[in-house]
Protein backbone atom coordinates (compact mmCIF):
# COMPACT_ATOMS: atom_id res chain seq x y z
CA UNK A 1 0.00 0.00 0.00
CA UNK A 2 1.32 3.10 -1.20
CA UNK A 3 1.73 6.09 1.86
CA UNK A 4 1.59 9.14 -0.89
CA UNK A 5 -0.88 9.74 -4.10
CA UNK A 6 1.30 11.75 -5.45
CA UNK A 7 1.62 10.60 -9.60
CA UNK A 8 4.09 11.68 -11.81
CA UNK A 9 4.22 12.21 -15.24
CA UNK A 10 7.09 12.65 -18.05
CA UNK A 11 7.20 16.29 -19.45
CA UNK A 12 8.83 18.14 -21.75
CA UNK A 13 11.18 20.87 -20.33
CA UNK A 14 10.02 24.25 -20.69
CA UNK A 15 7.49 23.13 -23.76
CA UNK A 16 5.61 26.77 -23.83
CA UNK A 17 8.29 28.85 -24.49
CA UNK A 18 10.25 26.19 -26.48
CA UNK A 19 7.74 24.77 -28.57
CA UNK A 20 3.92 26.39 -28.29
CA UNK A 21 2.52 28.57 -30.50
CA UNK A 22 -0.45 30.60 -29.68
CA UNK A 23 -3.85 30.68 -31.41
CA UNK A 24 -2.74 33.17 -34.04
CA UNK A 25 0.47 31.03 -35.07
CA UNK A 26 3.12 32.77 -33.23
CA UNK A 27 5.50 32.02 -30.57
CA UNK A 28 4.61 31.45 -27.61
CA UNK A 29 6.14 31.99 -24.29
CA UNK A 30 6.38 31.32 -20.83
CA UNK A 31 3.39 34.41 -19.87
CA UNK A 32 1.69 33.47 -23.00
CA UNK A 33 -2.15 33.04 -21.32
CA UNK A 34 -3.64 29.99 -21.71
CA UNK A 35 -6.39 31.66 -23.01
CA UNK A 36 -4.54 33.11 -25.87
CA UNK A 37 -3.27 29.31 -26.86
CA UNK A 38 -4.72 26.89 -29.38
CA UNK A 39 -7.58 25.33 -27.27
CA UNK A 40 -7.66 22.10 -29.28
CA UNK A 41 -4.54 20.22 -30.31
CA UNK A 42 -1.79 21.39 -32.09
CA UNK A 43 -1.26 20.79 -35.95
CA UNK A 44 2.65 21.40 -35.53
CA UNK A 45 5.39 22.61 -32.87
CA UNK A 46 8.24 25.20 -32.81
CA UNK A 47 11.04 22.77 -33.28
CA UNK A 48 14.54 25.49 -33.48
CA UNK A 49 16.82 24.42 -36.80
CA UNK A 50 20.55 24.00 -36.38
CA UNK A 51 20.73 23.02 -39.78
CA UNK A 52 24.24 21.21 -40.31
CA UNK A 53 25.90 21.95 -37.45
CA UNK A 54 24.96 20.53 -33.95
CA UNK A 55 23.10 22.02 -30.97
CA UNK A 56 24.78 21.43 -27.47
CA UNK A 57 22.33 19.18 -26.27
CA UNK A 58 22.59 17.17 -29.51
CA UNK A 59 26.30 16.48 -28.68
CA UNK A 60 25.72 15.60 -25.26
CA UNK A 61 23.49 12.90 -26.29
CA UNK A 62 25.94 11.86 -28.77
CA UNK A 63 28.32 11.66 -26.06
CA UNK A 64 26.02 9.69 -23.32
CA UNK A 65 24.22 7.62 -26.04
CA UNK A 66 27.19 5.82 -27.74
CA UNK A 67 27.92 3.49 -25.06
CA UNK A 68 24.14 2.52 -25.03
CA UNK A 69 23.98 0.55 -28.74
CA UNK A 70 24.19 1.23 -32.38
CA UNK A 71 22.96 4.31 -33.27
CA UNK A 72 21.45 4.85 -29.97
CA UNK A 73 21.69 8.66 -30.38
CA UNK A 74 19.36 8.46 -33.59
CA UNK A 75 17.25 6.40 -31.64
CA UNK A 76 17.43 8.91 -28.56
CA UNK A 77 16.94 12.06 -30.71
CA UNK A 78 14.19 10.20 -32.71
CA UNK A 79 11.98 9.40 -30.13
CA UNK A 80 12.03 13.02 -28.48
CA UNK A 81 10.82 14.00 -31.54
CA UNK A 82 7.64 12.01 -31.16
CA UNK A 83 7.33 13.11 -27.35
CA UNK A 84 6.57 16.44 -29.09
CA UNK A 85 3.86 15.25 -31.29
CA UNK A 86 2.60 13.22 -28.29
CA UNK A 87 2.80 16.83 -26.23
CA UNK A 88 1.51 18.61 -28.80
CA UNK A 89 -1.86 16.14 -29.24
CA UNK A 90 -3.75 17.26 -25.94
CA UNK A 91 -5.77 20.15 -25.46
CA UNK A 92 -4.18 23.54 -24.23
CA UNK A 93 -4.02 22.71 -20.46
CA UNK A 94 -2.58 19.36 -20.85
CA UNK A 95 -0.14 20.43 -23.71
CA UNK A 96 3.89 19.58 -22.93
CA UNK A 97 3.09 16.53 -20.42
CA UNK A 98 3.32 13.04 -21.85
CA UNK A 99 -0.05 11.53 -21.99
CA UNK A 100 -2.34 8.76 -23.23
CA UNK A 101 -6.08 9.50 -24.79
CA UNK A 102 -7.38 9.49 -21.72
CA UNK A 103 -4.90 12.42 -19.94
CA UNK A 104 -3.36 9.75 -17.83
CA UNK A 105 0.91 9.54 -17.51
CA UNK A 106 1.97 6.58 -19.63
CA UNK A 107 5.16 4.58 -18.53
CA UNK A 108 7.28 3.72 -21.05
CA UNK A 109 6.09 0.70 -22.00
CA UNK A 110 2.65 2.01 -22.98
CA UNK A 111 5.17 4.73 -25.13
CA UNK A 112 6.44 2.06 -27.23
CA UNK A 113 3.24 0.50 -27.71
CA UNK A 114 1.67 4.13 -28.91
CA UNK A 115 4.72 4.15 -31.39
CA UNK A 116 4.57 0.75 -32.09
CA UNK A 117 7.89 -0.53 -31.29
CA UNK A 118 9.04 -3.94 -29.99
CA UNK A 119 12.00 -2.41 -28.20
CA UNK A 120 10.65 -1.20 -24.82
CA UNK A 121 14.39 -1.19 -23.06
CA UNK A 122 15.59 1.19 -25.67
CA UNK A 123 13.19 3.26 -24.92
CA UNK A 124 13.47 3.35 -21.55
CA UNK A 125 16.75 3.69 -21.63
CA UNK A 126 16.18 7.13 -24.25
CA UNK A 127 13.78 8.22 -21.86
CA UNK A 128 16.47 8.13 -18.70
CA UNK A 129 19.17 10.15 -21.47
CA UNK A 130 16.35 12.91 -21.93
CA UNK A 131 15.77 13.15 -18.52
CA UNK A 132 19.02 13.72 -17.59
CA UNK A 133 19.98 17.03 -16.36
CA UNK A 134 22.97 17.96 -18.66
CA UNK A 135 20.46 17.25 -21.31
CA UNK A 136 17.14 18.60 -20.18
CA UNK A 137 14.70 18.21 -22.82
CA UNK A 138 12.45 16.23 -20.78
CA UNK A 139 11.56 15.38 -16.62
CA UNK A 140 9.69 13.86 -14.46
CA UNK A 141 7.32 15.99 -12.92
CA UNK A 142 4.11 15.49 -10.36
CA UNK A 143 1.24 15.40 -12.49
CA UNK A 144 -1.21 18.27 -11.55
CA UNK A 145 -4.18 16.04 -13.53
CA UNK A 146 -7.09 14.30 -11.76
CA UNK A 147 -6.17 10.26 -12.32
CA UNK A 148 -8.64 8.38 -12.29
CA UNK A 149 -9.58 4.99 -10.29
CA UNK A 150 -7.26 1.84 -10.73
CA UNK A 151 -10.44 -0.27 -11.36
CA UNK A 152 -11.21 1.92 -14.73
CA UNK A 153 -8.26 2.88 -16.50
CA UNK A 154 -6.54 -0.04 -16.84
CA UNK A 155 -3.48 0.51 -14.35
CA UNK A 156 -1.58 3.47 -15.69
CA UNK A 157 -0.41 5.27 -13.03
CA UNK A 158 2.65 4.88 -10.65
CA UNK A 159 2.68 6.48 -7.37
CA UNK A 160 6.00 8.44 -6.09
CA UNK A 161 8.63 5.97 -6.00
CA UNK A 162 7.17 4.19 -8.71
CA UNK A 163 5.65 1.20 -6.10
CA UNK A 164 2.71 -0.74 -7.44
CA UNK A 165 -0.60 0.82 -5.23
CA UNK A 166 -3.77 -1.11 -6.64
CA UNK A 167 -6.62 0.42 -5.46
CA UNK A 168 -5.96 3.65 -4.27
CA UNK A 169 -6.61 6.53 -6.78
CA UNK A 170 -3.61 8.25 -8.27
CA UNK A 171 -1.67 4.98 -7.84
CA UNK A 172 -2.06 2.62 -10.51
CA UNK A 173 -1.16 -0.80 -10.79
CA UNK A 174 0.91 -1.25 -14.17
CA UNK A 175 4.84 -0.59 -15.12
CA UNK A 176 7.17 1.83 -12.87
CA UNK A 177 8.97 4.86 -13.87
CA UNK A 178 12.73 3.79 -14.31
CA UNK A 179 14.16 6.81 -14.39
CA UNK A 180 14.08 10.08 -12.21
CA UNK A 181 16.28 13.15 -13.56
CA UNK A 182 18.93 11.90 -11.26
CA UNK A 183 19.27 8.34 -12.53
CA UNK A 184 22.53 7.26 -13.97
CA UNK A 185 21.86 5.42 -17.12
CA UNK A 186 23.00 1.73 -16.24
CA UNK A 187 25.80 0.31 -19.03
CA UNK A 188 23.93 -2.20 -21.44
CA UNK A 189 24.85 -5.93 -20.96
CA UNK A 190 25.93 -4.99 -17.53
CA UNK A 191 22.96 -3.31 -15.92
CA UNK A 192 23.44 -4.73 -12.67
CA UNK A 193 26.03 -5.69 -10.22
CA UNK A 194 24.94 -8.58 -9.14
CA UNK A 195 24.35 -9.90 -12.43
CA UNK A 196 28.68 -10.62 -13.42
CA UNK A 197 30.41 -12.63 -15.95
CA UNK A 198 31.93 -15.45 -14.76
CA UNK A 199 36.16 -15.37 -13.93
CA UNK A 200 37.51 -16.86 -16.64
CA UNK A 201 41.10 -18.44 -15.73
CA UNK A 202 44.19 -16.88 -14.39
CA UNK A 203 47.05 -15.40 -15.41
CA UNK A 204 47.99 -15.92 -18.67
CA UNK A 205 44.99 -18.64 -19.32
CA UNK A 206 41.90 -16.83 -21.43
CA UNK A 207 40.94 -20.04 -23.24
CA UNK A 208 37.71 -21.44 -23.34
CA UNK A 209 39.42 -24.44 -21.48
CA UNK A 210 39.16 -22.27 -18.19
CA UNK A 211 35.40 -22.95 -18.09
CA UNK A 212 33.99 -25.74 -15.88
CA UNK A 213 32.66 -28.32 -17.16
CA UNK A 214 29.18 -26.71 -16.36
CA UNK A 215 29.62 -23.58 -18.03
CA UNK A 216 30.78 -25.46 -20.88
CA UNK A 217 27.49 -27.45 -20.87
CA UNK A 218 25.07 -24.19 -21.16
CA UNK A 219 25.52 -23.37 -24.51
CA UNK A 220 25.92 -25.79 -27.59
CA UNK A 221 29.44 -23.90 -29.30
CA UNK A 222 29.87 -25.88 -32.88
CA UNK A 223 31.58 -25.11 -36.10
CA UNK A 224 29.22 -22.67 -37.15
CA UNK A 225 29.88 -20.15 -33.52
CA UNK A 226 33.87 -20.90 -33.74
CA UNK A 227 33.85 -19.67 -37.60
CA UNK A 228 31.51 -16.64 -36.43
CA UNK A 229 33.65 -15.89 -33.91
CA UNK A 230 37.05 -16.02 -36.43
CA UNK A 231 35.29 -13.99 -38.58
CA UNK A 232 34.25 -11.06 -36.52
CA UNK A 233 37.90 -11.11 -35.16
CA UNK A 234 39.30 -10.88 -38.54
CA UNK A 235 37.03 -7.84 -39.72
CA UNK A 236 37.40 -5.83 -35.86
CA UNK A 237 41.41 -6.15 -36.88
CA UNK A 238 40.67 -4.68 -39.94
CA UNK A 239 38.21 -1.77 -38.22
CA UNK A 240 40.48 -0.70 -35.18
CA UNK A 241 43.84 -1.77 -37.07
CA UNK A 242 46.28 -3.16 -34.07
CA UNK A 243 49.31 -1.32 -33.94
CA UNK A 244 51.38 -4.59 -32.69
CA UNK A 245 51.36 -7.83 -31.33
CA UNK A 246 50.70 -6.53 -27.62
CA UNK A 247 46.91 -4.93 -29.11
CA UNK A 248 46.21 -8.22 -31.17
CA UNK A 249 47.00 -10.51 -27.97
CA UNK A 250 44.37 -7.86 -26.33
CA UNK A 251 41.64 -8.54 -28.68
CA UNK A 252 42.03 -12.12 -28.70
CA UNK A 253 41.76 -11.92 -24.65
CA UNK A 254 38.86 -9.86 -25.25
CA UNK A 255 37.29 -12.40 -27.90
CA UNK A 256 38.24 -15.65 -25.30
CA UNK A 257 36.11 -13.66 -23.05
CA UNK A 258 33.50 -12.85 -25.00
CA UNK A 259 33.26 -17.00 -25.98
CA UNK A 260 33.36 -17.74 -22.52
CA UNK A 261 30.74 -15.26 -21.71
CA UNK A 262 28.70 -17.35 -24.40
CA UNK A 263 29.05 -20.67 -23.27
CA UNK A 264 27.96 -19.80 -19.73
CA UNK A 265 24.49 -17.81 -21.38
CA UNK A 266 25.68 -14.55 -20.11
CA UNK A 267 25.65 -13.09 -24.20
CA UNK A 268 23.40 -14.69 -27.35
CA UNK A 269 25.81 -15.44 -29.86
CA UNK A 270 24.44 -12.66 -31.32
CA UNK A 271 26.80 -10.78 -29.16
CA UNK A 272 29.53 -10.71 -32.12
CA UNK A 273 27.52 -8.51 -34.53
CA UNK A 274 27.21 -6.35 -32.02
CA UNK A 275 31.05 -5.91 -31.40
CA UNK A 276 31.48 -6.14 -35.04
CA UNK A 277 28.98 -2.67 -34.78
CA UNK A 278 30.79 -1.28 -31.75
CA UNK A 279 34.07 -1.36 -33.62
CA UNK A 280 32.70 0.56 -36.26
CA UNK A 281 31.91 3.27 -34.01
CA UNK A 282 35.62 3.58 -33.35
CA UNK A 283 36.43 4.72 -37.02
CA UNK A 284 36.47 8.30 -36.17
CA UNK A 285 38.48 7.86 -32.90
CA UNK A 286 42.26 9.33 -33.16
CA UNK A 287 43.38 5.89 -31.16
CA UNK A 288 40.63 3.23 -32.79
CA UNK A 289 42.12 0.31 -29.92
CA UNK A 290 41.89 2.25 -27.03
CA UNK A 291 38.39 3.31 -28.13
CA UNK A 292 37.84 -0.02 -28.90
CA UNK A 293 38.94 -1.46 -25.76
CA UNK A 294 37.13 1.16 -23.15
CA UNK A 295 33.55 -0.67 -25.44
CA UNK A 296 34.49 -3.74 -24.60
CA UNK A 297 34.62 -3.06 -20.66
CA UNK A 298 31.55 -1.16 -20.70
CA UNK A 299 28.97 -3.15 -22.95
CA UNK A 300 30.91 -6.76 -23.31
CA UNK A 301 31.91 -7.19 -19.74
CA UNK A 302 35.86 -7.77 -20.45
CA UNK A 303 38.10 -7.60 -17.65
CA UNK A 304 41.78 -6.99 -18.71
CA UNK A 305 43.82 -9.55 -16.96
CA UNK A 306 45.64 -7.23 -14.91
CA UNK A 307 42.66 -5.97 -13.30
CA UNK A 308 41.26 -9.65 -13.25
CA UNK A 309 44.88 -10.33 -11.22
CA UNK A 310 43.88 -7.45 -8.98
CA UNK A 311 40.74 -8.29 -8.11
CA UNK A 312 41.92 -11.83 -7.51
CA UNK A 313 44.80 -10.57 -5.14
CA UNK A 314 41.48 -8.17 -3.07
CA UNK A 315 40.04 -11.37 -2.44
């Protein structure tokens, strides 16, 4: 049972004198009177051009989103751009906050299912990169609307700290907010801490021998994964281009790992055309390995061996 009604809502930042336009066409702003607003729904938003260069907030995103996925800025900057229209589609008192047909909050699962997308973590996860506060383009905000009863809406509503609260009104059952402005976006493929890679061997041991016999058991590894696995070694060489033998015994540690990680279910095989992606990414980097490298410990879980050593000696 929930102590606090309170309901939140997601809401563009500082929508009136960003994006409104008043009944006549023009720009609204932040003492624009309601009155003097479009009462019904809007037929298009103030959106400001930058043209071919990049705004500041764009290259934040660019800069927070990378480490997310492929293209994960697109995605990011993409969906913002339908939180307008989704704004925009309310009447004038309801305008900016993100709503469903019936003026409730949606989570954002219920946003992916308005857009239609199968991909419900990347949007949460675009949501939490909005929200942040060295982006501000959208927050979290207590919704001033009247919700209505859990029994009739369908459970849409999340009280404060996002709790399910059947029954009371203002506190839906359904899916909780995962992000408040002050969330840190949590690295893909390692979202949680208790949720590790195996260790995988010693010092100077990276082989897919280190697993136990268990590990080895989880996942069926034939022909077809070891010539997958050659493969996408061969063309990440020819992405990040290893300056020696030292950066070439580096990505075969991280590619051992990577296997190993496989075998025990931790990564889909699928994981490979994903680093095949993330090298790409490193194209425009000055040092294309180190880029490389710093991926691989954020969204593939590799552990250098000298850390690995480290850790080993903590224990």
């Amino acid at each position: 049972m929930c102590e606090d009604d309170t309901v939140k809502a997601y809401r563009i930042v500082e929508w009136r004198q960003r994006y409104e336009v008043t009944e006549k066409g023009k720009a609204a702003t932040a003492d624009t009177p309601v009155e003097n607003l479009r009462k019904s729904p809007l037929p298009y938003v103030r959106f400001k051009v930058y043209g071919h260069v990049h705004g500041p907030a764009y290259r934040k995103i660019i800069k927070r989103a990378w480490m997310n996925g492929q293209a994960m800025e697109l995605a990011v900057f993409g969906l913002f751009a339908k939180l307008l229209e989704l704004a925009a589609n309310q009447t004038n008192q309801f305008r900016g906050w993100i709503l469903d047909e019936k003026q409730q909050p949606m989570t954002p699962r219920q946003i992916a299912e308005v857009l239609d997308v199968q991909e419900v973590e990347t949007v949460s996860k675009a949501l939490e990169i909005l929200c942040e506060p060295a982006i501000g383009w959208v927050e979290i905000m207590e919704f001033p609307g009247t919700p209505q009863d859990s029994s009739t809406d369908g459970g849409r509503l999340w009280g404060k700290e996002g709790a399910a609260c059947g029954g009371k009104k203002g506190t839906l059952t359904g899916e909780p907010f995962k992000n408040e402005t002050e969330t840190k976006v949590k690295v893909n493929k390692s979202e949680t801490e208790d949720k590790q890679p195996p260790a995988t061997g010693g010092e100077g041991s990276d082989s897919a021998s280190d697993l136990s016999q268990e590990g080895s058991d989880s996942v069926s590894w034939g022909l077809d994964e070891r010539r997958l696995r050659v493969f996408t070694y061969e063309v990440v060489c020819q992405i990040v281009k290893p300056a020696g033998d030292s950066d070439r015994t580096t990505l075969q540690h991280i590619f051992n790992q990577l296997e190993n990680h496989i075998k025990t279910g931790f990564f889909e095989i699928g994981v490979f055309k994903e680093v095949e992606e993330a090298a790409r990414q490193c194209t425009s980097a000055k040092n294309r390995m180190a880029m490389f490298v710093a991926i691989a410990k954020e969204r593939f879980s590799y552990q250098p061996r000298r850390e690995r050593l480290l850790r080993r000696a903590e224990v």
